[in-house]
C-alpha atoms as a PDB file:
ATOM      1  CA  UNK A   1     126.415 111.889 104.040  1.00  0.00           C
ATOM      2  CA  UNK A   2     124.971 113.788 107.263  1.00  0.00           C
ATOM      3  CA  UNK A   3     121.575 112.746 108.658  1.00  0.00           C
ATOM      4  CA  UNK A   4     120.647 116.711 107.854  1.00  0.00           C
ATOM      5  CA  UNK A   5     122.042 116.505 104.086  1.00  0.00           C
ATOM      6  CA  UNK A   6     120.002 113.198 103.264  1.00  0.00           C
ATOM      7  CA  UNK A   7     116.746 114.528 105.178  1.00  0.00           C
ATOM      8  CA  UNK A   8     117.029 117.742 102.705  1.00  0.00           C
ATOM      9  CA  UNK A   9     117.833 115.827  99.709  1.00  0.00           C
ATOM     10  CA  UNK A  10     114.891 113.568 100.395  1.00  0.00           C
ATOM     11  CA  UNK A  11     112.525 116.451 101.007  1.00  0.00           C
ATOM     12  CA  UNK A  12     113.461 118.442  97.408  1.00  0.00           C
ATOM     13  CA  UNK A  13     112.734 114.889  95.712  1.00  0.00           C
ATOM     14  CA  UNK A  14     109.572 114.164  97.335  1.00  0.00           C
ATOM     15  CA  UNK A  15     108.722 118.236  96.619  1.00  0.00           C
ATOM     16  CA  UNK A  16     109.839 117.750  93.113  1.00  0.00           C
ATOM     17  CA  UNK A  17     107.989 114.380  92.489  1.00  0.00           C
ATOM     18  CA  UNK A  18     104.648 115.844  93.571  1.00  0.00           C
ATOM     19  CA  UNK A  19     105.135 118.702  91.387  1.00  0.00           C
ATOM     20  CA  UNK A  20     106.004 116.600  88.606  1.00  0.00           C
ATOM     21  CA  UNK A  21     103.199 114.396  89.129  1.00  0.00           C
ATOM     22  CA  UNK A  22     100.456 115.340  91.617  1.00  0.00           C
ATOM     23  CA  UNK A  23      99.606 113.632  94.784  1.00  0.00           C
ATOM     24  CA  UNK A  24      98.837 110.042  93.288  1.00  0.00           C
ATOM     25  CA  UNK A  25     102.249 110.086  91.795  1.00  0.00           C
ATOM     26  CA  UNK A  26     103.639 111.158  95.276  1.00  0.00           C
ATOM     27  CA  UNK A  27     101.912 108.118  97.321  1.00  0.00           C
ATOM     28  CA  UNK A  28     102.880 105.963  94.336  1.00  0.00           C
ATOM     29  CA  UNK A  29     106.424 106.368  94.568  1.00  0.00           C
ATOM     30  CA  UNK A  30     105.709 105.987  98.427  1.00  0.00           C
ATOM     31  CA  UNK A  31     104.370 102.558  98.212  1.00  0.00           C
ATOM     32  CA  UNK A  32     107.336 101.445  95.794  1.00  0.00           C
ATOM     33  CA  UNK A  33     109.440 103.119  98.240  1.00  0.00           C
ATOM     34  CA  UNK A  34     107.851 101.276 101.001  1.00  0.00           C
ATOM     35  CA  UNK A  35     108.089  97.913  99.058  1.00  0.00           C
ATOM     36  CA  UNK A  36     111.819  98.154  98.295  1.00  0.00           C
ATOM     37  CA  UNK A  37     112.599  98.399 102.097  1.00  0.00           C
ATOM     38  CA  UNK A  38     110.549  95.912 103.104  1.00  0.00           C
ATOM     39  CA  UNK A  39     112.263  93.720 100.264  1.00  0.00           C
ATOM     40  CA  UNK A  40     115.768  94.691 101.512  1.00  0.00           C
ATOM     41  CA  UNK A  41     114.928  94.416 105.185  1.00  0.00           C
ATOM     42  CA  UNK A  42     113.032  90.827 104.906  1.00  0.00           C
ATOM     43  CA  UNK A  43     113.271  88.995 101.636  1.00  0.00           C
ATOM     44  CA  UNK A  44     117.137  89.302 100.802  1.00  0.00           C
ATOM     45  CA  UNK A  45     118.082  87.794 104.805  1.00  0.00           C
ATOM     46  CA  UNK A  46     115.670  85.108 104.344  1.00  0.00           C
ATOM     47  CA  UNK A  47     116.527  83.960 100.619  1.00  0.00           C
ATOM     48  CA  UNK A  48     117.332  80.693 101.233  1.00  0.00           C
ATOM     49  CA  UNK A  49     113.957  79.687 103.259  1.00  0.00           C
ATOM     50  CA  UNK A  50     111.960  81.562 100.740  1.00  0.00           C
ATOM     51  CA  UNK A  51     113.371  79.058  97.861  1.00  0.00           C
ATOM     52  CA  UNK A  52     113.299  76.671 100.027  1.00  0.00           C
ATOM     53  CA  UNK A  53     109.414  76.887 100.666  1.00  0.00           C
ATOM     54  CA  UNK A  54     108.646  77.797  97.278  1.00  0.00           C
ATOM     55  CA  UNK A  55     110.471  74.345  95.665  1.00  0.00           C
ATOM     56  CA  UNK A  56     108.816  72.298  98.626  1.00  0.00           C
ATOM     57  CA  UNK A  57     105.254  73.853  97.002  1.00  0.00           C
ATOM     58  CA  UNK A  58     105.916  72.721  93.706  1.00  0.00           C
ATOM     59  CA  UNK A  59     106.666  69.718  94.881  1.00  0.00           C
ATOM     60  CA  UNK A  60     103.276  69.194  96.585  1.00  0.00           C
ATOM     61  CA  UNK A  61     101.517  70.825  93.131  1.00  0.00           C
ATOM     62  CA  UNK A  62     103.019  68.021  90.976  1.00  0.00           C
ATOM     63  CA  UNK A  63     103.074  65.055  93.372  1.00  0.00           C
ATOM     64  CA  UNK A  64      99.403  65.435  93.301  1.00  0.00           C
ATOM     65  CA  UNK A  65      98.614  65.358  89.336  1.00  0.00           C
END
């Protein structure tokens, strides 16, 4: 799709959103937006460390008990 196309369809769903459901509903759907890139753009490449670091805390939480 052309930068133009996407840039229009992206406008009439953000104008159809906020007349759907007000401002809040707009900045909502912002944030989630926000929060899916970020997911996409940091967690997915760096997976592996992120399971990594989360079985090395468990580790620490039960060697302790």
């Amino acid at each position: 799709m052309r930068l133009g196309m996407m840039g229009a369809i992206a406008g009439g769903l953000l104008a159809a959103a906020i007349l759907q459901w007000g401002f809040w509903g707009l900045v909502f759907i912002i944030l989630l937006a926000s929060a899916g890139f970020l997911l996409e753009k940091w967690l997915l490449p760096n997976k592996e460390s992120l399971w990594q670091w989360l079985r090395s805390g468990k580790k620490v939480i039960t060697r302790g008990e």
